[in-house]
Protein backbone atom coordinates (compact mmCIF):
# COMPACT_ATOMS: atom_id res chain seq x y z
CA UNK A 1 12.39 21.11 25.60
CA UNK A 2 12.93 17.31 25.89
CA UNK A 3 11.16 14.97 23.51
CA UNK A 4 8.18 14.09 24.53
CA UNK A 5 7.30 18.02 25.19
CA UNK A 6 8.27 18.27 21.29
CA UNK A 7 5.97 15.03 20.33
CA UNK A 8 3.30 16.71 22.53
CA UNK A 9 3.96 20.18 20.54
CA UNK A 10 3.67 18.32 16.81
CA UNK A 11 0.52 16.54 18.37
CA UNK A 12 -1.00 19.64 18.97
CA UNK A 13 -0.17 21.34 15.92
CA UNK A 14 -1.66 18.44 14.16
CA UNK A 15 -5.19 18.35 15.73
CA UNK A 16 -6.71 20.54 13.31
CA UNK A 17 -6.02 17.69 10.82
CA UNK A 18 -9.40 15.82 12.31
CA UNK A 19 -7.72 12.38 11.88
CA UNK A 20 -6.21 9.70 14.30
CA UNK A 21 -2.88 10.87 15.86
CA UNK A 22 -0.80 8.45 17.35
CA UNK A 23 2.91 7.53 18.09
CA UNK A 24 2.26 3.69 17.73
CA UNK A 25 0.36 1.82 15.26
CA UNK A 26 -2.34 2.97 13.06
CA UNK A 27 -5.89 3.38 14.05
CA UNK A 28 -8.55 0.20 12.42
CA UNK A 29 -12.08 0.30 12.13
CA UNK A 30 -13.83 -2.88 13.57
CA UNK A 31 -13.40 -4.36 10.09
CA UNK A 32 -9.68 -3.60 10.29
CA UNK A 33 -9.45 -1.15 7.43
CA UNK A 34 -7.23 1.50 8.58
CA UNK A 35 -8.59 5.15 9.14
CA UNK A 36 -6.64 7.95 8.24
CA UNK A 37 -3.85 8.18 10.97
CA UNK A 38 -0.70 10.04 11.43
CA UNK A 39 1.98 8.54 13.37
CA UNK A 40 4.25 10.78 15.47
CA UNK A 41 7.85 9.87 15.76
CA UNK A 42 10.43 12.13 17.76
CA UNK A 43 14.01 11.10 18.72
CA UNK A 44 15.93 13.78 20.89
CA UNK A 45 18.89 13.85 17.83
CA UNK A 46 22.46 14.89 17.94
CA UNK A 47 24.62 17.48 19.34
CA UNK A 48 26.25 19.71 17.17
CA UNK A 49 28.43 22.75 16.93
CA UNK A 50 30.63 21.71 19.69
CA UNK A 51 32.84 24.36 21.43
CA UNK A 52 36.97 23.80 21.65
CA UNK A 53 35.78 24.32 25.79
CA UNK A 54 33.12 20.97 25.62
CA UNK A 55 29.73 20.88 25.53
CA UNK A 56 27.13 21.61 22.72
CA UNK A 57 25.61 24.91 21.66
CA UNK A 58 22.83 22.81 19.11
CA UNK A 59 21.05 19.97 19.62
CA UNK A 60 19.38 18.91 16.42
CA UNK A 61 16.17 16.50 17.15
CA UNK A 62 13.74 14.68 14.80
CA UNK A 63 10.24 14.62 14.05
CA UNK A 64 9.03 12.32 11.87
CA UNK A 65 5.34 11.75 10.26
CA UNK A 66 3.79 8.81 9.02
CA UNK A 67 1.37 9.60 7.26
CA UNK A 68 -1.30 6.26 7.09
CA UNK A 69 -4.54 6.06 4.59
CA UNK A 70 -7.17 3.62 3.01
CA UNK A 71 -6.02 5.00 -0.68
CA UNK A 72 -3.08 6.35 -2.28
CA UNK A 73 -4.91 9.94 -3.15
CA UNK A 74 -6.14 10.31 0.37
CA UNK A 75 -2.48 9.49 1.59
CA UNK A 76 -1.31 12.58 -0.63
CA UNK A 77 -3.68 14.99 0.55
CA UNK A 78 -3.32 14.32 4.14
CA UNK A 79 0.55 13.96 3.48
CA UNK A 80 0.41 17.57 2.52
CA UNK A 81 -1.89 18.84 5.18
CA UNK A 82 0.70 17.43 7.28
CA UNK A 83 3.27 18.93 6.06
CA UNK A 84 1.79 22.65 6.09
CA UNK A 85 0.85 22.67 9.66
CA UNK A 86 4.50 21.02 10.67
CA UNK A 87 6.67 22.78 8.63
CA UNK A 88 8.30 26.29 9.77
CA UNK A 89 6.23 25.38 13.37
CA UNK A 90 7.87 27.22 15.80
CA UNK A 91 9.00 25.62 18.85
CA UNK A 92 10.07 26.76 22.53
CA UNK A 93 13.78 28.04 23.09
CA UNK A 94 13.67 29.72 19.35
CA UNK A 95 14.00 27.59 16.07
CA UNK A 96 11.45 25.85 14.11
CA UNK A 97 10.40 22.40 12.65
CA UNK A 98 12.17 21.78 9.33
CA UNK A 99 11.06 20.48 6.42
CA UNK A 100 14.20 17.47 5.61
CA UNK A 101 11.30 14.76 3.75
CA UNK A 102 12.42 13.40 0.91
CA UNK A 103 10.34 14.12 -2.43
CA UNK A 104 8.32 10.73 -3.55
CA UNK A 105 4.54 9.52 -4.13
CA UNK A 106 2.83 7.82 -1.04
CA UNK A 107 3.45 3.57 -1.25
CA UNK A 108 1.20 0.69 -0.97
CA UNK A 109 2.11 -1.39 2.08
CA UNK A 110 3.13 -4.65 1.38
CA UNK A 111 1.21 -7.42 2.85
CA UNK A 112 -1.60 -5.27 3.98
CA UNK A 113 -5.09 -6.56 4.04
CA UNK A 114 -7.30 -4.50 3.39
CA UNK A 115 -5.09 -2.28 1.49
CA UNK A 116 -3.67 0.51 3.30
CA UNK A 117 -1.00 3.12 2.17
CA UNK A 118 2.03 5.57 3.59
CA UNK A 119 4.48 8.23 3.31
CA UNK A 120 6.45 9.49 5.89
CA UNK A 121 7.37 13.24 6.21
CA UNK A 122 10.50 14.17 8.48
CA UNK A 123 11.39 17.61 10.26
CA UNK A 124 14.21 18.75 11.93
CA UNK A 125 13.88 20.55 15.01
CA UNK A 126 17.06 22.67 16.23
CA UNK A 127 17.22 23.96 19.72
CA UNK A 128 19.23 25.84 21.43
CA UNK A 129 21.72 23.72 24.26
CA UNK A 130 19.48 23.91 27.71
CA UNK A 131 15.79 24.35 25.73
């Protein structure tokens, strides 16, 4: 599974979500006040558990979620709708998404007008070598 076949996979998984899903910049209204969006992030990681004969049995790739809202309490809720439908996701080759976020309240963005706040969410994916 390469990395845009897992960005693709957390897309999917996020649809029932009924906001914007993007892997650039948030989604604006025509006034410019950002809709609920969640930005999808995936970088193909690092090899790990190396064999003494070369090459990697693990590759350990990244998901990451920002989550993007019009108020702090609508960040939080989506945050965590996020969350349930990405964490534990399975994904091809065996393994699943892991939950690796960091604990915290969604932030105001600095410099944002209208207001808009974020949180991001990260996952790690682990996948077999050749998957």
């Amino acid at each position: 599974m390469d990395v845009l076949e897992l960005r693709d996979l957390a897309i999917e998984a996020l649809l029932p979500l009924g906001v914007d899903i993007t892997d650039g910049e948030p989604v604006t209204d025509p006034s410019g006040r950002v809709r609920r969006t969640v930005i999808i992030g995936v970088t193909p990681g690092t090899a790990g558990q190396r064999r003494a004969a070369g090459g990697s049995v693990r590759r350990d790739g990244y998901v990451n979620a920002l989550i993007v809202s019009t108020s702090r309490d609508s960040c939080l809720a989506l945050t965590e709708r996020t969350r349930d439908l990405l964490a534990d996701l399975p994904i091809p080759g065996g393994g699943r998404l892991t939950d690796a976020s960091y604990d915290g309240e969604p932030l105001p963005e600095p410099d944002t007008t209208p207001a808009r706040w974020s949180k991001a969410l990260a996952f790690t994916a682990t996948r077999k070598r050749g998957t």
